[in-house]
N, C-alpha and C. Protein backbone atom coordinates (compact mmCIF):
# COMPACT_ATOMS: atom_id res chain seq x y z
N UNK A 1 3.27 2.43 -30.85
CA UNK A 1 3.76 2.88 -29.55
C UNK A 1 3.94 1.68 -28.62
N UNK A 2 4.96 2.09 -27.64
CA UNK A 2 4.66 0.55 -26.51
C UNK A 2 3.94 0.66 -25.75
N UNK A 3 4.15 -0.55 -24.88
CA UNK A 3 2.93 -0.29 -23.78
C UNK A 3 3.65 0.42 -22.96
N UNK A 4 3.23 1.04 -21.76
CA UNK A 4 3.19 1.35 -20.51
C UNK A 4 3.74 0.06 -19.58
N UNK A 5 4.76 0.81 -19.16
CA UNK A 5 5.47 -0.59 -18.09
C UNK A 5 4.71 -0.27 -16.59
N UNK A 6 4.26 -1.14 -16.14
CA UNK A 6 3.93 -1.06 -14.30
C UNK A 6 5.20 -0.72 -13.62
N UNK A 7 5.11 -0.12 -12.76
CA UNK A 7 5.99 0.65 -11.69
C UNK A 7 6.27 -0.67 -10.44
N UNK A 8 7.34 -1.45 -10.93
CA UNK A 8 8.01 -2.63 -9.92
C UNK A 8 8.22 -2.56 -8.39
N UNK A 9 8.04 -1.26 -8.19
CA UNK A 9 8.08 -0.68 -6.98
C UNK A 9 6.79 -0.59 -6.33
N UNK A 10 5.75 -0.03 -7.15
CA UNK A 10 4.47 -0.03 -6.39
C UNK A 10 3.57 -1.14 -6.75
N UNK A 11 3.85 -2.11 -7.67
CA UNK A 11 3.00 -3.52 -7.73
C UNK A 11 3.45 -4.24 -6.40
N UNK A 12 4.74 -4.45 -6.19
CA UNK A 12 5.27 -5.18 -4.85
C UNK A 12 4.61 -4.35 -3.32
N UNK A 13 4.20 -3.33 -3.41
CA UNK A 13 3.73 -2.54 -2.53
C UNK A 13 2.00 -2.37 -2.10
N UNK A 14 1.53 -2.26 -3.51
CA UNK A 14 0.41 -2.02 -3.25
C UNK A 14 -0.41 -3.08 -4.21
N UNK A 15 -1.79 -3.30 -3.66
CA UNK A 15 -2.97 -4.55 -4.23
C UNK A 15 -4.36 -3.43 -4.96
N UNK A 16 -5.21 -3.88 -4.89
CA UNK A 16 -6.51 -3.54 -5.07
C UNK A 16 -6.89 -4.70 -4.30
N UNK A 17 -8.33 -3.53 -3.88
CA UNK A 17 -9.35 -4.46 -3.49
C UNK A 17 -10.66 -5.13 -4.75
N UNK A 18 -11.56 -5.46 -4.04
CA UNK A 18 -12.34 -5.81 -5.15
C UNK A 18 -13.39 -4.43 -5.82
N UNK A 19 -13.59 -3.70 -4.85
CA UNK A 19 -14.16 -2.25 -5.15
C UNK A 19 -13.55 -1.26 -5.92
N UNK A 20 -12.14 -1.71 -5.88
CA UNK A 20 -11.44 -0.86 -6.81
C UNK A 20 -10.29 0.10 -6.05
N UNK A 21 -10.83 -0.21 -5.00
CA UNK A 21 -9.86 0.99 -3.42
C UNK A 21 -8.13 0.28 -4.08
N UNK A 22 -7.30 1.14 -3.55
CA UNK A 22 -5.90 0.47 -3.11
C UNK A 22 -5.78 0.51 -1.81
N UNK A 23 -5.04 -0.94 -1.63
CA UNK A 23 -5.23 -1.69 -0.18
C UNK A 23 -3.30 -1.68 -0.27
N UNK A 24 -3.31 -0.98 1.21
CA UNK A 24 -1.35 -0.94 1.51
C UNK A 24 -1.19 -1.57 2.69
N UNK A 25 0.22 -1.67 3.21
CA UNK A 25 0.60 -2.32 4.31
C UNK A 25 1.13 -1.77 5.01
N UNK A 26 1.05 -1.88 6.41
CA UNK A 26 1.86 -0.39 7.65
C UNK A 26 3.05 -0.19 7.46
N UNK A 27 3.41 0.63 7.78
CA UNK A 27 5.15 0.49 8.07
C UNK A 27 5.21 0.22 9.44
N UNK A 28 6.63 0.43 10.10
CA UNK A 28 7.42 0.46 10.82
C UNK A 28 7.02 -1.17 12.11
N UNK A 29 7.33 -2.05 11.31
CA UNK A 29 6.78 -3.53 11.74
C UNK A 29 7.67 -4.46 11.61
N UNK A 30 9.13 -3.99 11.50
CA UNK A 30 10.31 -4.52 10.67
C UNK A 30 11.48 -4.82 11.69
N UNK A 31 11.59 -3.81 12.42
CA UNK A 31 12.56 -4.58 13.63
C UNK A 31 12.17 -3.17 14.94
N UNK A 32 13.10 -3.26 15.72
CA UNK A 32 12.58 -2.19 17.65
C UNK A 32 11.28 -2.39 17.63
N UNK A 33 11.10 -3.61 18.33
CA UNK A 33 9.47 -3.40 18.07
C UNK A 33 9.09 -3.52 19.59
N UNK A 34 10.20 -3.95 20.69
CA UNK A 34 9.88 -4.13 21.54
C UNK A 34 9.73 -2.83 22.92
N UNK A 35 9.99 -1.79 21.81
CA UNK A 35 9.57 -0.47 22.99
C UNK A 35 8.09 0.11 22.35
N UNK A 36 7.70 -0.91 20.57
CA UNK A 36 6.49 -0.03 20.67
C UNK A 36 5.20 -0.68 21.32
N UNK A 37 4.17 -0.27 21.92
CA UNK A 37 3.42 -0.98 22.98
C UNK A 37 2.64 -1.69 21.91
N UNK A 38 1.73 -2.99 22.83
CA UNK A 38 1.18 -3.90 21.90
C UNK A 38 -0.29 -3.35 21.05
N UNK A 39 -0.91 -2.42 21.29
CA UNK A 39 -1.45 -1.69 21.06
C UNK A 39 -1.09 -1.35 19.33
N UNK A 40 -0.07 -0.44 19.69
CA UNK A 40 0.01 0.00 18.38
C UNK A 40 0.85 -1.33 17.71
N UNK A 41 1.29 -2.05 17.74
CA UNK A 41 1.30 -3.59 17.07
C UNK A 41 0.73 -3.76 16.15
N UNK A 42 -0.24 -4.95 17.43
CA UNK A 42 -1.40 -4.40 16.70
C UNK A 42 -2.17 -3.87 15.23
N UNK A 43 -2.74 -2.61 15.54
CA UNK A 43 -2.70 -2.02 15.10
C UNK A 43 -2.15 -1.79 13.59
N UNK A 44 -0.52 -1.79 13.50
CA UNK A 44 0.35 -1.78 12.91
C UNK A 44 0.21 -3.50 11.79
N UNK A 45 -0.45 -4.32 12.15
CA UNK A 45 -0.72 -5.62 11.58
C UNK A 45 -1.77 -5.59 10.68
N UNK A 46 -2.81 -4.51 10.32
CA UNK A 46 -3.80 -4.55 9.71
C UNK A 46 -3.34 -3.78 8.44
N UNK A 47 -4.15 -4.28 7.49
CA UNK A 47 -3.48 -3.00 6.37
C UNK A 47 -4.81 -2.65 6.07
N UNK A 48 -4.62 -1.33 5.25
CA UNK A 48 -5.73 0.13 5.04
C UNK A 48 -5.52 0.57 3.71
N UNK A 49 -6.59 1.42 3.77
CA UNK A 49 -6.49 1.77 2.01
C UNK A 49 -6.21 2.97 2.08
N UNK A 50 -5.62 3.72 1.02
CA UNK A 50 -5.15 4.67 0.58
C UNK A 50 -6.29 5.73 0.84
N UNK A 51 -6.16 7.05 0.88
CA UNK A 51 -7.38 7.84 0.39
C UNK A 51 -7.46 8.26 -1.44
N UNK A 52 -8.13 9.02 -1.57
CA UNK A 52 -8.85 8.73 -2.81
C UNK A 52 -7.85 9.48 -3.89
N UNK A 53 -7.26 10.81 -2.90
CA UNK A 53 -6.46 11.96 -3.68
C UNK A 53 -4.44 10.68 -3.96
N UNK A 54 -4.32 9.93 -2.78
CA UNK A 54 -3.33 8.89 -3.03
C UNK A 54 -3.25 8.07 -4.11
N UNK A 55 -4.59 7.33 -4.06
CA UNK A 55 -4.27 6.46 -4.63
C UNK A 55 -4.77 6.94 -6.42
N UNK A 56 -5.17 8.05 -6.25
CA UNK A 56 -4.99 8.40 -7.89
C UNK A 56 -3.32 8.08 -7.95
N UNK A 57 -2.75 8.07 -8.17
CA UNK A 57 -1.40 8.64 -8.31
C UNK A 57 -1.03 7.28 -8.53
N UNK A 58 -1.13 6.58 -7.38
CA UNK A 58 -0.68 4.95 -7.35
C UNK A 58 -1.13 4.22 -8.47
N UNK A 59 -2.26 4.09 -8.59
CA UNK A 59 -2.76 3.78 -9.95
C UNK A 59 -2.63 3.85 -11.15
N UNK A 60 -2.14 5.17 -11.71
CA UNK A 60 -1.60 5.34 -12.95
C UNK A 60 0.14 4.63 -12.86
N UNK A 61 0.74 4.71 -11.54
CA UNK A 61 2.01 3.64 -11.49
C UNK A 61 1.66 2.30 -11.81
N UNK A 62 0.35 1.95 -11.68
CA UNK A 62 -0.05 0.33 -11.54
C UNK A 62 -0.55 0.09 -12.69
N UNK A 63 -0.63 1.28 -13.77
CA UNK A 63 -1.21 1.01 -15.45
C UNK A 63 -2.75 1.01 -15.12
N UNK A 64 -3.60 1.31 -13.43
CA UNK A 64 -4.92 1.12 -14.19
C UNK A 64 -6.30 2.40 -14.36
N UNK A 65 -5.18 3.44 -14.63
CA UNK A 65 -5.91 4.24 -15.14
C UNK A 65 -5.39 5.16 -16.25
């Protein structure tokens, strides 16, 4: 049988952390940025992890489960 190809779309998208979480990046940080307040900026600059029911899903795209 072959292998399982990774999903080119969600390797460029999404990491792991070292715990095993998937770690993503905000959206909407890309251009009009100057009506959204600095606040949500901000905000918008940090990246977060998936919840648990997500990132099942992501993972089997990423081959690691």
């Amino acid at each position: 049988m072959p292998k399982m190809k990774t999903h080119s779309g969600a390797k460029k998208r999404f990491s792991l952390t070292g715990t095993g979480k998937v770690k993503f990046k905000r959206a909407k940080m890309r251009h009009i940025l100057t009506k959204k307040n600095a606040k949500l900026r901000r905000n918008l600059r940090k990246s977060s992890t998936l919840k648990p029911q997500d990132a099942r899903h992501v993972l089997s795209l990423l081959g690691k489960r």
